[in-house]
PDB file of N, CA and C in Angstrom:
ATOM      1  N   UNK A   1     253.618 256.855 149.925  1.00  0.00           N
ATOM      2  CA  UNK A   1     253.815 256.321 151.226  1.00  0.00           C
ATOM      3  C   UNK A   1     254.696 257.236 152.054  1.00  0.00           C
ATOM      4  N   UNK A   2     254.935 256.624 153.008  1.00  0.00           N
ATOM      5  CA  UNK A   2     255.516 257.337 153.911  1.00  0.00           C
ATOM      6  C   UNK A   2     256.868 257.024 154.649  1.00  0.00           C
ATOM      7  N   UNK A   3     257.752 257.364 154.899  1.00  0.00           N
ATOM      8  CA  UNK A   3     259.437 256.437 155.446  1.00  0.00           C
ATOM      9  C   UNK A   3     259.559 257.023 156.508  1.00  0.00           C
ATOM     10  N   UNK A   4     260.030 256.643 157.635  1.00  0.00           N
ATOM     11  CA  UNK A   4     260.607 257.360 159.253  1.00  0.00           C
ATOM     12  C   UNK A   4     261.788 256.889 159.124  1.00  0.00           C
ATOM     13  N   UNK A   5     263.160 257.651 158.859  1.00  0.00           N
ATOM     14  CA  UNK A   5     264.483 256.945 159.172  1.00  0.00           C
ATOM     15  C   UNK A   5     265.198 256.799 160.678  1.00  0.00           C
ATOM     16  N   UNK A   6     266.439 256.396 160.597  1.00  0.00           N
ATOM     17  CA  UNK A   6     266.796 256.425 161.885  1.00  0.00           C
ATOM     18  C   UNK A   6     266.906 257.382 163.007  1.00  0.00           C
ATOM     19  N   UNK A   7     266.765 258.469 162.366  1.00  0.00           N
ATOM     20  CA  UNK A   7     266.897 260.129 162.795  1.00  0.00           C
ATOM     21  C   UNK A   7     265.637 260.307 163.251  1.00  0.00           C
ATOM     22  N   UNK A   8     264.330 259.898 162.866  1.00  0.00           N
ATOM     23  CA  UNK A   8     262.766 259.807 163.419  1.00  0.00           C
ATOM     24  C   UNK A   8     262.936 261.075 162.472  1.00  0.00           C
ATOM     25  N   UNK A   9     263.298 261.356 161.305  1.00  0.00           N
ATOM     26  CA  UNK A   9     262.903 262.180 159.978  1.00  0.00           C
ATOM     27  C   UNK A   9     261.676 261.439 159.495  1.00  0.00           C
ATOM     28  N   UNK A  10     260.980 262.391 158.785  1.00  0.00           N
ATOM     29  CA  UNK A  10     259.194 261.437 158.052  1.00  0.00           C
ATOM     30  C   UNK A  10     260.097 261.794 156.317  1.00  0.00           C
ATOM     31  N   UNK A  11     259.998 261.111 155.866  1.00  0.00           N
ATOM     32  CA  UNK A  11     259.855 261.275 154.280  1.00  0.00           C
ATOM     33  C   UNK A  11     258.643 260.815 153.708  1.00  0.00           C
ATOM     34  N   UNK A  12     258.306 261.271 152.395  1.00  0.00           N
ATOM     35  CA  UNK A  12     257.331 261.125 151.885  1.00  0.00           C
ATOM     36  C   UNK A  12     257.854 260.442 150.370  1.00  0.00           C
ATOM     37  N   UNK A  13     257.304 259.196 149.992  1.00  0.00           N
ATOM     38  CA  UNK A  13     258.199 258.079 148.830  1.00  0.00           C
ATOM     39  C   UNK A  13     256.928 258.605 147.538  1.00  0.00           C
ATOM     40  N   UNK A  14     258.101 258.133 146.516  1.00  0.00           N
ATOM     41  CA  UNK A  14     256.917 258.996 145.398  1.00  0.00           C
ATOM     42  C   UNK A  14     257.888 258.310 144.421  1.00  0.00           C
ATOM     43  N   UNK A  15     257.190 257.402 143.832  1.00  0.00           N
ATOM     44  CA  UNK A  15     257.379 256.059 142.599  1.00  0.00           C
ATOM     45  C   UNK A  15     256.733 256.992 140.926  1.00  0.00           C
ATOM     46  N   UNK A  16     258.339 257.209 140.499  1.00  0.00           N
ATOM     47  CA  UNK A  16     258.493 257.977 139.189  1.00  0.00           C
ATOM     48  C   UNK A  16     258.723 257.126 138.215  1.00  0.00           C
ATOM     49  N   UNK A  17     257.728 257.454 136.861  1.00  0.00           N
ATOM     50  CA  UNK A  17     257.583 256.212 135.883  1.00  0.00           C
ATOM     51  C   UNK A  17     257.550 254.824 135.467  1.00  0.00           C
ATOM     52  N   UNK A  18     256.766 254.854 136.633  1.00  0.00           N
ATOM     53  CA  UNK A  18     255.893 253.279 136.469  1.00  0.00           C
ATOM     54  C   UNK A  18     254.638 253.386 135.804  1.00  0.00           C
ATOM     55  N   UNK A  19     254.336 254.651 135.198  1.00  0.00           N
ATOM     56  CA  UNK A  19     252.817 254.556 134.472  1.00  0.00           C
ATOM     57  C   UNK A  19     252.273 256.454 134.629  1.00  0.00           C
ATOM     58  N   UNK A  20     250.862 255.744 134.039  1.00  0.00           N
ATOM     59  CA  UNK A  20     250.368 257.431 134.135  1.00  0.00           C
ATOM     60  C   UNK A  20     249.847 258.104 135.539  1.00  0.00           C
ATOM     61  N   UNK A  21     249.660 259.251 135.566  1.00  0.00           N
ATOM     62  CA  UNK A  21     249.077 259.868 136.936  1.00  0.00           C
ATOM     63  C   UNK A  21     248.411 260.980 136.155  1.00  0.00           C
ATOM     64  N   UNK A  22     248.030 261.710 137.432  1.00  0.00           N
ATOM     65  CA  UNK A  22     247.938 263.487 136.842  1.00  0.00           C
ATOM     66  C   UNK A  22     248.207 264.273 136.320  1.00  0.00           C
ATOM     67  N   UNK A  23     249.966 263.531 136.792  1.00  0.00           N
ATOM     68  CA  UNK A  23     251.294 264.550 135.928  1.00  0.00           C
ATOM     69  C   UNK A  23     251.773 264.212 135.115  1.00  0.00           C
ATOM     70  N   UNK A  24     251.179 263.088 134.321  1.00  0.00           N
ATOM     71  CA  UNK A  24     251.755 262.611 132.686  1.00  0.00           C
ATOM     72  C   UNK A  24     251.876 263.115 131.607  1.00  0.00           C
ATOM     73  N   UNK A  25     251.129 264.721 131.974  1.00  0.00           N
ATOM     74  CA  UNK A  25     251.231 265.381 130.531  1.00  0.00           C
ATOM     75  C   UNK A  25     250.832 264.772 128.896  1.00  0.00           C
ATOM     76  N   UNK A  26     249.623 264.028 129.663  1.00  0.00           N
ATOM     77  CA  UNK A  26     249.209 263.357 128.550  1.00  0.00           C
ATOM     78  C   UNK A  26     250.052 262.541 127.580  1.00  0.00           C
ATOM     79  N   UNK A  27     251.204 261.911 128.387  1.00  0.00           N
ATOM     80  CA  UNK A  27     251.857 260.496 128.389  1.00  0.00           C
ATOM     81  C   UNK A  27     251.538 259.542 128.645  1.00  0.00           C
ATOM     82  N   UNK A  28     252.013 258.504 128.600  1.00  0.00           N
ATOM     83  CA  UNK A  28     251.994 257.354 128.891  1.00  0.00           C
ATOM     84  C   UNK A  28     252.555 256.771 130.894  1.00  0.00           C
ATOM     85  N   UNK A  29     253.707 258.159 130.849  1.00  0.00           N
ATOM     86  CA  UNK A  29     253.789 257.910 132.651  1.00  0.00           C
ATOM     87  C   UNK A  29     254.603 257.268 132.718  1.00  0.00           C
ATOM     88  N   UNK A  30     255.667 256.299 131.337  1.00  0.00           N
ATOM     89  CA  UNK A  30     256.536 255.429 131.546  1.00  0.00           C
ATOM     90  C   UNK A  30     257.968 256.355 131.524  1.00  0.00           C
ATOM     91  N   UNK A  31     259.021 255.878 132.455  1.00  0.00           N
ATOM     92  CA  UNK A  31     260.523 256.920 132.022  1.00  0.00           C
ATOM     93  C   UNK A  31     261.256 255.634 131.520  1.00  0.00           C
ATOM     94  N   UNK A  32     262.304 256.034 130.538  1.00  0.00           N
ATOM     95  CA  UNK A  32     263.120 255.225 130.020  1.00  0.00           C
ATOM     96  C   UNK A  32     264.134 255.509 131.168  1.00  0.00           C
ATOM     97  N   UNK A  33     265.331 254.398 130.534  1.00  0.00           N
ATOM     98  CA  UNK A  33     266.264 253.790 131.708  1.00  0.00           C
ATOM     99  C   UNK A  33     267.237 254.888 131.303  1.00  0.00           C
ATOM    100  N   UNK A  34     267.294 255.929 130.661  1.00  0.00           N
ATOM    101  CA  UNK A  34     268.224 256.636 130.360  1.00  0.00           C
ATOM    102  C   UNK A  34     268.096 258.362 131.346  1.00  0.00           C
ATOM    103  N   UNK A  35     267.224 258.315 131.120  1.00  0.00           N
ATOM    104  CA  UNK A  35     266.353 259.685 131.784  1.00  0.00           C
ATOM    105  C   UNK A  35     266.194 259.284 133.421  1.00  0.00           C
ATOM    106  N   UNK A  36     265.822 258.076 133.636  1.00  0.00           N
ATOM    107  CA  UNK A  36     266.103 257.410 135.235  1.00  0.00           C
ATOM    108  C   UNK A  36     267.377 257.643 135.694  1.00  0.00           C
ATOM    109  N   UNK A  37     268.236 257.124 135.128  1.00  0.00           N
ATOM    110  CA  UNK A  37     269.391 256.907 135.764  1.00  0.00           C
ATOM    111  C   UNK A  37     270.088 258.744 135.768  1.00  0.00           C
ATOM    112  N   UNK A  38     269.692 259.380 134.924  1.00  0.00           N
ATOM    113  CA  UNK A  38     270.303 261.279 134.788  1.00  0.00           C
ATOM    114  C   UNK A  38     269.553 261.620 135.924  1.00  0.00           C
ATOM    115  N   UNK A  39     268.247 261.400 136.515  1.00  0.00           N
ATOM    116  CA  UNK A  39     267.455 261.911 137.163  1.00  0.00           C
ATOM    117  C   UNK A  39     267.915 261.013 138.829  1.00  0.00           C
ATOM    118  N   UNK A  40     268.462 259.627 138.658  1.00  0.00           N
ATOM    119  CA  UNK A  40     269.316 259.466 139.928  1.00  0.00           C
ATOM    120  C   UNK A  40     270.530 260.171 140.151  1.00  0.00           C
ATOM    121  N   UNK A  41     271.122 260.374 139.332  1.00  0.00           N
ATOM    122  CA  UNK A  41     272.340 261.001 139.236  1.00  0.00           C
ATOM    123  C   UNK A  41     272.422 262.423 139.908  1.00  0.00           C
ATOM    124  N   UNK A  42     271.374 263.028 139.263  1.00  0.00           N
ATOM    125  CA  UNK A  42     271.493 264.767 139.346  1.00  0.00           C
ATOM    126  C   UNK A  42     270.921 264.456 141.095  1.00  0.00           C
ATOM    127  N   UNK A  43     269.909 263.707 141.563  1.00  0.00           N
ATOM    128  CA  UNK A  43     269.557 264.240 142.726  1.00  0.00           C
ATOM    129  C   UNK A  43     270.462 263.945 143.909  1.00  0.00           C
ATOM    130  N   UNK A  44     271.081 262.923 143.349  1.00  0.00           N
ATOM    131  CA  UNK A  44     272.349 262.651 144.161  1.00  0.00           C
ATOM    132  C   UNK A  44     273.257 264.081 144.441  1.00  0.00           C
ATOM    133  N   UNK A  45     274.195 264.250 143.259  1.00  0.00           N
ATOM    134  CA  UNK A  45     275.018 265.449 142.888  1.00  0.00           C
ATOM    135  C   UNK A  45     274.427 266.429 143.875  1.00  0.00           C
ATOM    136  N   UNK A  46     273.144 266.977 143.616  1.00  0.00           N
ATOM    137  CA  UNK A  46     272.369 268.370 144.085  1.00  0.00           C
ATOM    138  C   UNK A  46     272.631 267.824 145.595  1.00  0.00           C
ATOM    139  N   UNK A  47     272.250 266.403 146.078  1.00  0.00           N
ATOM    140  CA  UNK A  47     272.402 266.751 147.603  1.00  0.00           C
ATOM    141  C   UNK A  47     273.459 266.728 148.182  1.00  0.00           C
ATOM    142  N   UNK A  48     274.491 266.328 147.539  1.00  0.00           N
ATOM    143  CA  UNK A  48     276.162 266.484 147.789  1.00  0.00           C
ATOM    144  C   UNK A  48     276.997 267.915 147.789  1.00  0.00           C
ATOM    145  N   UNK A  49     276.006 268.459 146.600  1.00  0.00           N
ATOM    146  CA  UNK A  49     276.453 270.215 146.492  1.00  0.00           C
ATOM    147  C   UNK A  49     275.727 270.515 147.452  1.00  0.00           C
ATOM    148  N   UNK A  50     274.652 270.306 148.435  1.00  0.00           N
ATOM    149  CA  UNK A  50     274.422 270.771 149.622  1.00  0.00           C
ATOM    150  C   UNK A  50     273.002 271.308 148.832  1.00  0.00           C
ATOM    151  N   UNK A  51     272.546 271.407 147.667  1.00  0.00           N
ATOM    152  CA  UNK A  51     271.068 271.892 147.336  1.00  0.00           C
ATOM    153  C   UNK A  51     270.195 270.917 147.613  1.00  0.00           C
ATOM    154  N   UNK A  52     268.847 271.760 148.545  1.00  0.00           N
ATOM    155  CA  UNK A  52     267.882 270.536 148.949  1.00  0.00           C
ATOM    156  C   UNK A  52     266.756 270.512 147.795  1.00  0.00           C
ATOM    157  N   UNK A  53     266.786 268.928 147.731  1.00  0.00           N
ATOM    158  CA  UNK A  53     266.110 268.794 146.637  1.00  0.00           C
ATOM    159  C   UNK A  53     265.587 267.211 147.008  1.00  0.00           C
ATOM    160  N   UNK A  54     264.823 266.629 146.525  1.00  0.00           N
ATOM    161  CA  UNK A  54     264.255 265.247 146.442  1.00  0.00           C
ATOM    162  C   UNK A  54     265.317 264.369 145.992  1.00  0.00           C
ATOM    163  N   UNK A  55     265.361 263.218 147.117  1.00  0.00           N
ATOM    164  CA  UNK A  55     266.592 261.906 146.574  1.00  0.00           C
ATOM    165  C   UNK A  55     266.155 260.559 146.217  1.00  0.00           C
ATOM    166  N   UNK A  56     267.060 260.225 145.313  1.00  0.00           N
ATOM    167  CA  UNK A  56     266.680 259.059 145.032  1.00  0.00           C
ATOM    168  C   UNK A  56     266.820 257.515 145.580  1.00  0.00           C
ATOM    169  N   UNK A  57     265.753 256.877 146.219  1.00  0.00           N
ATOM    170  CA  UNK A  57     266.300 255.933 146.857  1.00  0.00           C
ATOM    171  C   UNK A  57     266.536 254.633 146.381  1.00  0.00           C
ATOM    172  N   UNK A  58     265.760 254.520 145.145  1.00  0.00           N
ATOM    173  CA  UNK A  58     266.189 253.413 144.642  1.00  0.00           C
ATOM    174  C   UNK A  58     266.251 253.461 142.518  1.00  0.00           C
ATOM    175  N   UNK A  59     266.419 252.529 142.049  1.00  0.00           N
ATOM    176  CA  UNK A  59     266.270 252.641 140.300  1.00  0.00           C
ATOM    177  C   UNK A  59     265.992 251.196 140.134  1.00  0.00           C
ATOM    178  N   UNK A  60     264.703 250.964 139.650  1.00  0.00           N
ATOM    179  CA  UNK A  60     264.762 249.628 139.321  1.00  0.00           C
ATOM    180  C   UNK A  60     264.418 249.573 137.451  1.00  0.00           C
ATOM    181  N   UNK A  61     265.150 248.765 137.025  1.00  0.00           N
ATOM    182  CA  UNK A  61     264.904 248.737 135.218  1.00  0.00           C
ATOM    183  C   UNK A  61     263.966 247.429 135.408  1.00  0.00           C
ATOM    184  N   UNK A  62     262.877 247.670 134.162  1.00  0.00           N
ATOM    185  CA  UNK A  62     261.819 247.370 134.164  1.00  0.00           C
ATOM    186  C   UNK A  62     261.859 246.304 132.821  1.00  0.00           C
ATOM    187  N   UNK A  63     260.691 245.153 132.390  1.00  0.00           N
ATOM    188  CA  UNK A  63     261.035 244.539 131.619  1.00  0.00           C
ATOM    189  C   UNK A  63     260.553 245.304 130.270  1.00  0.00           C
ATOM    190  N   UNK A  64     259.437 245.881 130.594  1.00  0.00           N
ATOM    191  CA  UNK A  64     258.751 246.646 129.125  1.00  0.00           C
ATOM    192  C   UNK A  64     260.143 247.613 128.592  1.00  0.00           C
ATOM    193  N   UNK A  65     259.153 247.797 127.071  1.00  0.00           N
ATOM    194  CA  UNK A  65     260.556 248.572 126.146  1.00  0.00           C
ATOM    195  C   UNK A  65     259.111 249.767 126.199  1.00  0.00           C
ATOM    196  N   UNK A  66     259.414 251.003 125.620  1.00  0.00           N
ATOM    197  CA  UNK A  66     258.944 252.036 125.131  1.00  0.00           C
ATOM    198  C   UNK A  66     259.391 252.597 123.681  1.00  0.00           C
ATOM    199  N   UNK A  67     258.266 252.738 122.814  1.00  0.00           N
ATOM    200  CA  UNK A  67     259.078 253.847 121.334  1.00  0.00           C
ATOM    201  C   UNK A  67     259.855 254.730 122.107  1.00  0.00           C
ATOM    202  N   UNK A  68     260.347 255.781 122.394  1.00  0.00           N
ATOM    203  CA  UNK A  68     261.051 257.413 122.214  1.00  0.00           C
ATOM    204  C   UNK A  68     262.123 257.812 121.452  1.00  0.00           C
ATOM    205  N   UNK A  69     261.744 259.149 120.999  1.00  0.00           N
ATOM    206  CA  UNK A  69     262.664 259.512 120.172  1.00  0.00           C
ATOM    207  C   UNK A  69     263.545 260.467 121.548  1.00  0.00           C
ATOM    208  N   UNK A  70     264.629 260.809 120.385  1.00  0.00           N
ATOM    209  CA  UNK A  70     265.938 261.421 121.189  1.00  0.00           C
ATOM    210  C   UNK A  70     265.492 262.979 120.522  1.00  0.00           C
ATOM    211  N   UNK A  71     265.951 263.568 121.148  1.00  0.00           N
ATOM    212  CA  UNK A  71     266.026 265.605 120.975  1.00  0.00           C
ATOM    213  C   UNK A  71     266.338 265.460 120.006  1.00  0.00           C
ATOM    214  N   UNK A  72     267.284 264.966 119.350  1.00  0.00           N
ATOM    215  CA  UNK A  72     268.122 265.340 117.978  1.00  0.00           C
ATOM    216  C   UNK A  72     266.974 264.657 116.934  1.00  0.00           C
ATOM    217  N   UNK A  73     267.609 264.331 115.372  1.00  0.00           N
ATOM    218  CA  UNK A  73     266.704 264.152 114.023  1.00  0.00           C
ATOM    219  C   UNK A  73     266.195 262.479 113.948  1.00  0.00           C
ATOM    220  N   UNK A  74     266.605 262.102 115.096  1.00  0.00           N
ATOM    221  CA  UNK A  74     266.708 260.524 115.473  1.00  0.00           C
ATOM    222  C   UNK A  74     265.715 259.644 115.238  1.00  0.00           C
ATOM    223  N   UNK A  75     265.369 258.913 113.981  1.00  0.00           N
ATOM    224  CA  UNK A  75     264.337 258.224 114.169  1.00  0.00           C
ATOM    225  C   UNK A  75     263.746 257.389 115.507  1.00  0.00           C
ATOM    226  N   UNK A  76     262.500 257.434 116.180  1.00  0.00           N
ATOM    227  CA  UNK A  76     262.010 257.046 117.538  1.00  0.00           C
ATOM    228  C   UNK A  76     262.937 254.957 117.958  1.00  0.00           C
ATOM    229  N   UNK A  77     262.979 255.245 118.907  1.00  0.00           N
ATOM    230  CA  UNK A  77     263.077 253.576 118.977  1.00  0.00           C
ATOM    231  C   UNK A  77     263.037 252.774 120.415  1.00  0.00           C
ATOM    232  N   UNK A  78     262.457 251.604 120.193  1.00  0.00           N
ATOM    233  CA  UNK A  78     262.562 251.200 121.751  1.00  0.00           C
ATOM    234  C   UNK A  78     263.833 251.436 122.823  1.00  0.00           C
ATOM    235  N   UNK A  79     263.042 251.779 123.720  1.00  0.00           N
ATOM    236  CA  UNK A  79     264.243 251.656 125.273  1.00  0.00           C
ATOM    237  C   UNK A  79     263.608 251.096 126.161  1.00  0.00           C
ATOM    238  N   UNK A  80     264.340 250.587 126.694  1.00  0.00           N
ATOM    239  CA  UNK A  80     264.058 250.296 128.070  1.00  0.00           C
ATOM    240  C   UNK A  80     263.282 250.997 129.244  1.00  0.00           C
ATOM    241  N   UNK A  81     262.461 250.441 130.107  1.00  0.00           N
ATOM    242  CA  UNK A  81     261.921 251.549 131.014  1.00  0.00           C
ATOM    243  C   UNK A  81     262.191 250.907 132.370  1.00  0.00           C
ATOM    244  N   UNK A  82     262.323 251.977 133.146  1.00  0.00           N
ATOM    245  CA  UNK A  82     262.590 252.147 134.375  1.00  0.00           C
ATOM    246  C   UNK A  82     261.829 253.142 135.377  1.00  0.00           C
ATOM    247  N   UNK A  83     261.884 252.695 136.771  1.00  0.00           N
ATOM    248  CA  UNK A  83     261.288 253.767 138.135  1.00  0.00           C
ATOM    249  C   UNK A  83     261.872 253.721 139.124  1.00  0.00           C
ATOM    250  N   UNK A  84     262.127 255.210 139.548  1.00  0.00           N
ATOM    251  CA  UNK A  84     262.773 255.585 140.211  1.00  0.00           C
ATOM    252  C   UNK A  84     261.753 255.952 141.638  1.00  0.00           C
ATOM    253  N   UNK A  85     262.696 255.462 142.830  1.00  0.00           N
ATOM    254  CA  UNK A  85     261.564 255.864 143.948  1.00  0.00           C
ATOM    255  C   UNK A  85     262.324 257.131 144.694  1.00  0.00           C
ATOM    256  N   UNK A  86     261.585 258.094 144.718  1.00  0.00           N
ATOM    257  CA  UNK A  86     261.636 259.342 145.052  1.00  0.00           C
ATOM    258  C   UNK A  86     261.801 259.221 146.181  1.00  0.00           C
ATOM    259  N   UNK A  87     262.416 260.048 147.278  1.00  0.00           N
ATOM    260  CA  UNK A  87     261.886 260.342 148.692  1.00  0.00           C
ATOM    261  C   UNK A  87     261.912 261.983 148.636  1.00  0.00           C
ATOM    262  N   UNK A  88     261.343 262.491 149.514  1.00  0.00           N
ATOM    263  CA  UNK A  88     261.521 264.177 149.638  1.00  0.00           C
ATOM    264  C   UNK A  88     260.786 264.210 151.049  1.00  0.00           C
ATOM    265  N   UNK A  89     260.845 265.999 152.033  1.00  0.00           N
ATOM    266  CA  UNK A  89     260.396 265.616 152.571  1.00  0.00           C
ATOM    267  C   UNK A  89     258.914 265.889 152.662  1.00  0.00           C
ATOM    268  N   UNK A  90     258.298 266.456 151.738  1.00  0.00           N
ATOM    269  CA  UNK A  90     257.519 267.459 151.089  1.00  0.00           C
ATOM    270  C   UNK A  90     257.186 266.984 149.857  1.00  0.00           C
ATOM    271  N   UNK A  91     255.938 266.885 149.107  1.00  0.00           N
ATOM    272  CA  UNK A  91     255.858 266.385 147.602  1.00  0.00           C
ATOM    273  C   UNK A  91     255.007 267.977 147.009  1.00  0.00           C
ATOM    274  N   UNK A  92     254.883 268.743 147.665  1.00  0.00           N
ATOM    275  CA  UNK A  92     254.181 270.154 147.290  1.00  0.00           C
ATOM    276  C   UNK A  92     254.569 270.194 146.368  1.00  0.00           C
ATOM    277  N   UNK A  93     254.066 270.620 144.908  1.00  0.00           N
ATOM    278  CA  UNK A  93     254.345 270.909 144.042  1.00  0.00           C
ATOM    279  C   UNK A  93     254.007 272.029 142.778  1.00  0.00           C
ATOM    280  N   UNK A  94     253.668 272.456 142.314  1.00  0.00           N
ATOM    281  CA  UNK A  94     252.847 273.816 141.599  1.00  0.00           C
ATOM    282  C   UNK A  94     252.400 272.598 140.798  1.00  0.00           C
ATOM    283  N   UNK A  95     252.716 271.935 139.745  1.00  0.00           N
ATOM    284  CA  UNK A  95     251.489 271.261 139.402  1.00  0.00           C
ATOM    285  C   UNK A  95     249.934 270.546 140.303  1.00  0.00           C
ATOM    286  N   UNK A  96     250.270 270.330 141.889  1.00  0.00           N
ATOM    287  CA  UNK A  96     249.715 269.995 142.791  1.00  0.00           C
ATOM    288  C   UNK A  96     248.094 270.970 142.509  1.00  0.00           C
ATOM    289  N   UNK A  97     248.624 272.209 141.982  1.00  0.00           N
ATOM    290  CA  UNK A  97     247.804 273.464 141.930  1.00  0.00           C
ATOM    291  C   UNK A  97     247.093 273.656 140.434  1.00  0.00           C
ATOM    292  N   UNK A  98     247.670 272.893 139.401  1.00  0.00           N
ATOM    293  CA  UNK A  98     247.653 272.808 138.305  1.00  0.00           C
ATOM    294  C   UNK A  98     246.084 271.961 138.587  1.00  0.00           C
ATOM    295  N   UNK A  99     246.599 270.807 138.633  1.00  0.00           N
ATOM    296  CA  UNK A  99     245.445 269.692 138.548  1.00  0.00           C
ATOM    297  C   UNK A  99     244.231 270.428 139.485  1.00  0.00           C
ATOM    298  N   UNK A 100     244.074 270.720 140.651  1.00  0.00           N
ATOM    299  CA  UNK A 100     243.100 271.676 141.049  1.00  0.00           C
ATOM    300  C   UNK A 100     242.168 272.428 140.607  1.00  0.00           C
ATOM    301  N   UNK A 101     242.934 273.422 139.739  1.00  0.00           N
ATOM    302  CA  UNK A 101     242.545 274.801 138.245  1.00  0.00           C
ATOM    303  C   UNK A 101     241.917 273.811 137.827  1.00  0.00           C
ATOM    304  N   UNK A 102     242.457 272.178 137.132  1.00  0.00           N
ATOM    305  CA  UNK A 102     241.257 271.573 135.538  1.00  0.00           C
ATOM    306  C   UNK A 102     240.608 270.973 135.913  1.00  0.00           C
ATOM    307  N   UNK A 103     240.214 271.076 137.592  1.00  0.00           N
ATOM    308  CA  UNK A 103     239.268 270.292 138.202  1.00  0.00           C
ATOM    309  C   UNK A 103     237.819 270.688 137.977  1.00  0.00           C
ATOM    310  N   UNK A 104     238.148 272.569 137.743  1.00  0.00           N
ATOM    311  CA  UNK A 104     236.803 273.192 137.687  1.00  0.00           C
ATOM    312  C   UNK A 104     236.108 273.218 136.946  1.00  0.00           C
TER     313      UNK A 104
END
């Protein structure tokens, strides 16, 4: 979708792990509430350090659980899932170009 703020700025809204898309990487498309909330965090931070980058406008935790395992030797286990709603002002992306290429 699309947002006009008070400034008559256009943003462009983009709803992260609520499910699969294009860019699931042959996932499932769901983000846990742990990886949501690092991924609100950092885009916050980045636009405070003044780097432009995509913000987060909202985090909502979700009722479904997900298996995932952790980086480390961690046996897998449910978490929580959550989605984060993106804004940017631009969603261009090089995967944008990706999905294109396995179109052919």
């Amino acid at each position: 979708g699309e947002y006009q703020n008070r400034k008559g700025e256009y943003w462009e809204l983009n709803l992260k792990g609520a499910g699969m898309t294009p860019y699931s990487r042959h996932g499932d498309g769901r983000a846990v509430l742990r990886s949501s909330v690092r991924e609100f965090l950092a885009s916050e931070a980045m636009h405070y350090l003044g780097i432009p980058t995509s913000r987060a406008g909202s985090l909502v935790i979700c009722d479904d659980e997900v298996m995932r395992a952790e980086l480390d030797d961690s046996p897998p286990r449910l978490e929580k899932t959550a989605s984060v709603i993106r804004l940017a002002k631009s969603w261009f992306r090089i995967g944008s170009l990706q999905i294109l290429a396995n179109k052919e």
